[in-house]
Protein backbone atom coordinates (compact mmCIF):
# COMPACT_ATOMS: atom_id res chain seq x y z
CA UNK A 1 -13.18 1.54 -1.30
CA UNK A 2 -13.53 -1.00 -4.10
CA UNK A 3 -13.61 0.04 -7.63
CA UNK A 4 -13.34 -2.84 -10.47
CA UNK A 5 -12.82 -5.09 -8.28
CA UNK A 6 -9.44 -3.38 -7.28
CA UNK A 7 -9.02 -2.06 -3.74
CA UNK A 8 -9.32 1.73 -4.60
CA UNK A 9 -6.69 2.75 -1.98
CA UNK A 10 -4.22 0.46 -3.04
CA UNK A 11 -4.39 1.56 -6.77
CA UNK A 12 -4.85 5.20 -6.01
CA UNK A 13 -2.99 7.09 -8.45
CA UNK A 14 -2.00 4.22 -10.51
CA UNK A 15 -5.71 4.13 -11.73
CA UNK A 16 -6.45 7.19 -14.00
CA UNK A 17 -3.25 8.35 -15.26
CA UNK A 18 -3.57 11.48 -17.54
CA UNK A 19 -1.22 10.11 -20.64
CA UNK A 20 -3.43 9.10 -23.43
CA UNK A 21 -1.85 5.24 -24.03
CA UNK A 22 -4.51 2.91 -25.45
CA UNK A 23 -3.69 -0.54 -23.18
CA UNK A 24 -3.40 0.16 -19.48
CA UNK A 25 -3.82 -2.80 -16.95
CA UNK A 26 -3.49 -1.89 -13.21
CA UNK A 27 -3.62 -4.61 -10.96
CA UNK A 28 -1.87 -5.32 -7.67
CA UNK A 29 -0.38 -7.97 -5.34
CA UNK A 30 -1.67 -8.03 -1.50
CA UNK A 31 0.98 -9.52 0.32
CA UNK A 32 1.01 -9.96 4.18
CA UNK A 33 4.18 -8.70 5.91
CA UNK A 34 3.08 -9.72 9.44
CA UNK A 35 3.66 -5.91 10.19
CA UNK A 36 1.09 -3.36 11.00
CA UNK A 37 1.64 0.01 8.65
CA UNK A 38 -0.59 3.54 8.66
CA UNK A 39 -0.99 6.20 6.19
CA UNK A 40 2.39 8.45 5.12
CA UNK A 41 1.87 11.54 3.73
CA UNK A 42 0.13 11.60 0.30
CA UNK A 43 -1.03 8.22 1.14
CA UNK A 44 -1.16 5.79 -1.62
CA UNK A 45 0.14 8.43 -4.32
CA UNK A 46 3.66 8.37 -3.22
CA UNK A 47 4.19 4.71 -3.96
CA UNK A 48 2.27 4.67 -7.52
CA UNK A 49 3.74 7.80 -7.92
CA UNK A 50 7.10 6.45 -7.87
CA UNK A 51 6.03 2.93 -10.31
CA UNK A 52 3.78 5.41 -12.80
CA UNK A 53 6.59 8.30 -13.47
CA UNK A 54 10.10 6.01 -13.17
CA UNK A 55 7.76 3.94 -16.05
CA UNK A 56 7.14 6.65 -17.92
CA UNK A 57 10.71 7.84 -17.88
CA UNK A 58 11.78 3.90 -18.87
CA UNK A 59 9.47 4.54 -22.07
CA UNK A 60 11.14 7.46 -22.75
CA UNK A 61 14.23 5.83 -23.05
CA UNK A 62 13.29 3.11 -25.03
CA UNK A 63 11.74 5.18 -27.53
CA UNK A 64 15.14 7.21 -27.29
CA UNK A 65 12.93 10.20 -26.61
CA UNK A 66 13.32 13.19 -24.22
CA UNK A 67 11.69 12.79 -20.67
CA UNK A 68 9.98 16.18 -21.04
CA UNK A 69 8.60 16.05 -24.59
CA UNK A 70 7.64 12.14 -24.52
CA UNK A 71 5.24 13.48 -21.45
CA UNK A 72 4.50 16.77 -22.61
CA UNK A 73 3.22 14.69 -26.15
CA UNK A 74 1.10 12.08 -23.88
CA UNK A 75 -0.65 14.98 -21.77
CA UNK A 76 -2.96 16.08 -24.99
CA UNK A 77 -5.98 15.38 -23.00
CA UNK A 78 -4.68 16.99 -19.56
CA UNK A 79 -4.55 20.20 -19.85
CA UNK A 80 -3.46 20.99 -15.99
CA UNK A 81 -1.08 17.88 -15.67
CA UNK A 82 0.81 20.09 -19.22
CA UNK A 83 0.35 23.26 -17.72
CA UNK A 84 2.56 22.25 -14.61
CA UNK A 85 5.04 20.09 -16.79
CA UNK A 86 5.95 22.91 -19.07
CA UNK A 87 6.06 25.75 -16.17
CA UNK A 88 8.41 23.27 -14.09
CA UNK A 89 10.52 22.71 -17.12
CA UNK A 90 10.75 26.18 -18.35
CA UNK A 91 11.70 27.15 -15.05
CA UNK A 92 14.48 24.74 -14.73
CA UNK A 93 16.03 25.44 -17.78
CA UNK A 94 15.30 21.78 -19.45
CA UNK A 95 16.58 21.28 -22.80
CA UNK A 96 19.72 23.56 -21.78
CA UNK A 97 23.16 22.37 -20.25
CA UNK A 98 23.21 21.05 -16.30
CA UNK A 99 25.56 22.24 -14.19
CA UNK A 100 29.16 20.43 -14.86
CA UNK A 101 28.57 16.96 -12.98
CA UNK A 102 24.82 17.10 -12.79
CA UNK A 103 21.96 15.68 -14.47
CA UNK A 104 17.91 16.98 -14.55
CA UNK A 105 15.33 14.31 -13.95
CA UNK A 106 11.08 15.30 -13.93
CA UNK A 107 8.14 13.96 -13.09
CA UNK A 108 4.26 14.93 -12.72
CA UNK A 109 1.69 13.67 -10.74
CA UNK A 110 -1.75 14.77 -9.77
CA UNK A 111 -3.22 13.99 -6.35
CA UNK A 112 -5.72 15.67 -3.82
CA UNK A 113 -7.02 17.67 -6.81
CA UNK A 114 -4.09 19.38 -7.54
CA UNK A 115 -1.20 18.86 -10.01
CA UNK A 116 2.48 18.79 -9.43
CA UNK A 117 5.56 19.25 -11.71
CA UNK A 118 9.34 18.66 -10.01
CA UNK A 119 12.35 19.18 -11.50
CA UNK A 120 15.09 17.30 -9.87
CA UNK A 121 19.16 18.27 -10.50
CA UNK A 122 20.83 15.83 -9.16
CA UNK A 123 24.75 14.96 -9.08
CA UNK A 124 26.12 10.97 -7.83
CA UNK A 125 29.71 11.18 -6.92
CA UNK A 126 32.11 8.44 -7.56
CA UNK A 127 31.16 6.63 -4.17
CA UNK A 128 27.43 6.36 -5.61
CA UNK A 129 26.23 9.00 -3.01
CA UNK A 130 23.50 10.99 -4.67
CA UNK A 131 22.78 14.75 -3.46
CA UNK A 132 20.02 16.56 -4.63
CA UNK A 133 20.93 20.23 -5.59
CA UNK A 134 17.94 22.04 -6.74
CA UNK A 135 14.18 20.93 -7.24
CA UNK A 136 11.71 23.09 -9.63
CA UNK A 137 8.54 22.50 -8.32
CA UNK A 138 5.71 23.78 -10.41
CA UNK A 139 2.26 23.64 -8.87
CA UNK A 140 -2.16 24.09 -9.97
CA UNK A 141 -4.13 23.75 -6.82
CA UNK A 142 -7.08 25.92 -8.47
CA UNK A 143 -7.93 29.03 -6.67
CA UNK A 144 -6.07 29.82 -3.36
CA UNK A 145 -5.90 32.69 -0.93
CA UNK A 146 -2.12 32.39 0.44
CA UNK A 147 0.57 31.83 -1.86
CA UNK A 148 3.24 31.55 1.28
CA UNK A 149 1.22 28.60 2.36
CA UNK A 150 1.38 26.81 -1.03
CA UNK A 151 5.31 27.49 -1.36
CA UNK A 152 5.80 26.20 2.30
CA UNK A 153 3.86 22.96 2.13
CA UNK A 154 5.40 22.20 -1.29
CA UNK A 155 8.87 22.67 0.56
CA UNK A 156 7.77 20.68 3.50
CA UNK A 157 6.57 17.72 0.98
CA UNK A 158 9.89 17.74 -0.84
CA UNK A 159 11.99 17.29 2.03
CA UNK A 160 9.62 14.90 3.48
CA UNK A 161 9.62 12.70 0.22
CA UNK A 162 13.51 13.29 0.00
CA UNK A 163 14.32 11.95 3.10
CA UNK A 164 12.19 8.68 2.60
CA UNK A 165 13.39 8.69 -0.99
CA UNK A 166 17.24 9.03 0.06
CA UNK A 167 17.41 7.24 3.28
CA UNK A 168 14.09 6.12 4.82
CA UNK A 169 14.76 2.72 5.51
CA UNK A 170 12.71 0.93 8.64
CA UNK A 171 14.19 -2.06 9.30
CA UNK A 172 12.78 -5.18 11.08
CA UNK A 173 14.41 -7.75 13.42
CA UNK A 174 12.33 -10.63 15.09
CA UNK A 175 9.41 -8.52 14.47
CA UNK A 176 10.84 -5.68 16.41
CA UNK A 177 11.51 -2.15 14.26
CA UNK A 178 14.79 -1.53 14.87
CA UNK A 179 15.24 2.15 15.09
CA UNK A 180 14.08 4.17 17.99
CA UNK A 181 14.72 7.65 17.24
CA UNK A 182 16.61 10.44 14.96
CA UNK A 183 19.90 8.79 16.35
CA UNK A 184 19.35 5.93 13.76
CA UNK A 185 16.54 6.46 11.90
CA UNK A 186 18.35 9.74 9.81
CA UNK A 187 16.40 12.69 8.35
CA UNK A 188 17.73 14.74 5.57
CA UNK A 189 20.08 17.05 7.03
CA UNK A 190 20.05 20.87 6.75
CA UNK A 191 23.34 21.28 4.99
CA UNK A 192 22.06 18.47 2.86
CA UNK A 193 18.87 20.31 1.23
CA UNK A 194 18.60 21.39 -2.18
CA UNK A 195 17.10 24.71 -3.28
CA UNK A 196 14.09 24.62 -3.72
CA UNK A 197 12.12 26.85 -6.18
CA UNK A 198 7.78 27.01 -6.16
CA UNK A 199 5.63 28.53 -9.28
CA UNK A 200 2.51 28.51 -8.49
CA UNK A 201 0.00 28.23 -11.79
CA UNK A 202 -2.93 31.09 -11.47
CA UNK A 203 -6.17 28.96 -11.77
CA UNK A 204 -9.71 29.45 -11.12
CA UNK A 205 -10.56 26.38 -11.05
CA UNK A 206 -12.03 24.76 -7.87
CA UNK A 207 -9.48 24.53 -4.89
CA UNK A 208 -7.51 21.15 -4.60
CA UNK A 209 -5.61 20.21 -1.85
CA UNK A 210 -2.04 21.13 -0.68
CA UNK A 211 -0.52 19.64 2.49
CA UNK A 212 0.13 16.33 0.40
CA UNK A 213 0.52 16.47 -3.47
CA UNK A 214 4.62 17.89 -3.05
CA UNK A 215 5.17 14.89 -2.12
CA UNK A 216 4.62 12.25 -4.75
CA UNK A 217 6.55 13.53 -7.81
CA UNK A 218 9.92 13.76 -5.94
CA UNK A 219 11.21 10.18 -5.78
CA UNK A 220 10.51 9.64 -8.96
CA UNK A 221 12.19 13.21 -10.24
CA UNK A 222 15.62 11.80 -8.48
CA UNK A 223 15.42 8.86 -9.87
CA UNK A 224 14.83 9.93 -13.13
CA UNK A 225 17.99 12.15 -12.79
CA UNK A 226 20.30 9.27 -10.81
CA UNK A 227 19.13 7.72 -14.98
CA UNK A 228 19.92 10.70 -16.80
CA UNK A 229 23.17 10.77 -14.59
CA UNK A 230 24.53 7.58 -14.45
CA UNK A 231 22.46 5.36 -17.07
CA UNK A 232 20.79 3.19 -13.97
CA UNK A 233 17.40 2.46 -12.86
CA UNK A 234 16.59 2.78 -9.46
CA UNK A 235 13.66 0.45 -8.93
CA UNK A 236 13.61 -0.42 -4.91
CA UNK A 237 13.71 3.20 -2.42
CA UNK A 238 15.35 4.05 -0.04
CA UNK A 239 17.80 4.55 -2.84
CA UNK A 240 21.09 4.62 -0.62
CA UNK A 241 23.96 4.18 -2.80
CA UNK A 242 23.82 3.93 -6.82
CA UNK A 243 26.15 0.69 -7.03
């Protein structure tokens, strides 16, 4: 799907973000790895996701502005993309004190039709190992039937995005992938799960989609906190260790 020119796929969420900034070019580079890929769960999103939301948060900071309110002032002409923000905020307690040795990072993205809010707390020990404690998730997927559905495919998502956010690295060697199974290619361990806490926004609006939109804003709510936390950027996922 081609739209101006750009590959539509390739931009998807990156084209059509909700903050009302004058000047926005999105353009991207093709390259050829040699390696055959698929689709991942939210597709596109999860990438431009990651580059929208960690960009936002970097002009948040360099207008020495909070995360939440720099958004929340951007989102005048989304109404839904807001609605989510403040919920997932509110219910995370932003603007009050973390937990001693954490930090709160948040990001919003719409995909599928529906919008998502995440609240990230994150802590990063000495070592640079980040754990993820608690995630607010704040969701409008218009009218639904089965709120039990939408809380477990938002936890699904998270932990889906977390574990390719935290560790998901697929390594090649002589164009061979070199992990075979859960032996070395590592999933996010049950001990190693945050809470995880769903609001669901009452809409009547048309019904958007659920199995994929957790997904996106989670990578970029950690990093945002590993920020908040330690003052650096994490521009390259898996994230691994903050050195």
């Amino acid at each position: 799907m081609v739209q101006n020119g750009l590959d539509g796929e390739a931009v998807e969420g990156g084209m059509g973000m909700p903050y009302a900034v004058p000047n926005v070019h999105v353009d991207y580079v093709l390259t050829d790895t040699g390696i055959p890929v698929g689709f991942w769960r939210s597709v596109n999103n999860s990438f431009n996701a990651f580059a929208v939301e960690s960009f936002i948060d970097e002009c948040a900071a360099a207008a020495k502005a909070d995360p939440f309110e720099y958004r929340r002032g951007l989102l005048t002409n989304a109404p839904r993309h807001r609605g989510v923000l403040e919920l997932a905020a509110a219910k995370a307690g932003w603007g009050t004190p973390a937990p001693a040795g954490r930090a709160r990072g948040i990001a919003v993205f719409k995909s599928f039709e529906s919008f998502v809010a995440q609240v990230a707390e994150v802590s990063v020990s000495p070592a640079g190992e980040v754990r993820v404690h608690r995630v607010v998730c704040a969701v409008d997927c218009g009218q639904y039937v089965n709120p039990d559905t939408i809380e477990a495919q938002m936890q699904g998502a998270i932990v889906f995005g977390l574990t390719a956010a935290l560790k998901g690295a697929i390594t090649i060697d002589k164009g061979r992938v070199q992990q075979s199974n859960f032996n070395d290619y590592e999933m996010l361990h049950l001990a190693e799960m945050p809470v995880v806490e769903v609001y669901i926004v009452p809409s009547t609006e048309a019904p958007g989609g659920i199995g994929e939109p957790g997904t996106p804003p989670i990578a970029p709510a950690v990093c945002n906190a590993i920020f908040a936390a330690t003052g650096k950027r994490i521009r390259k996922l898996p994230i691994g260790t903050v050195t």
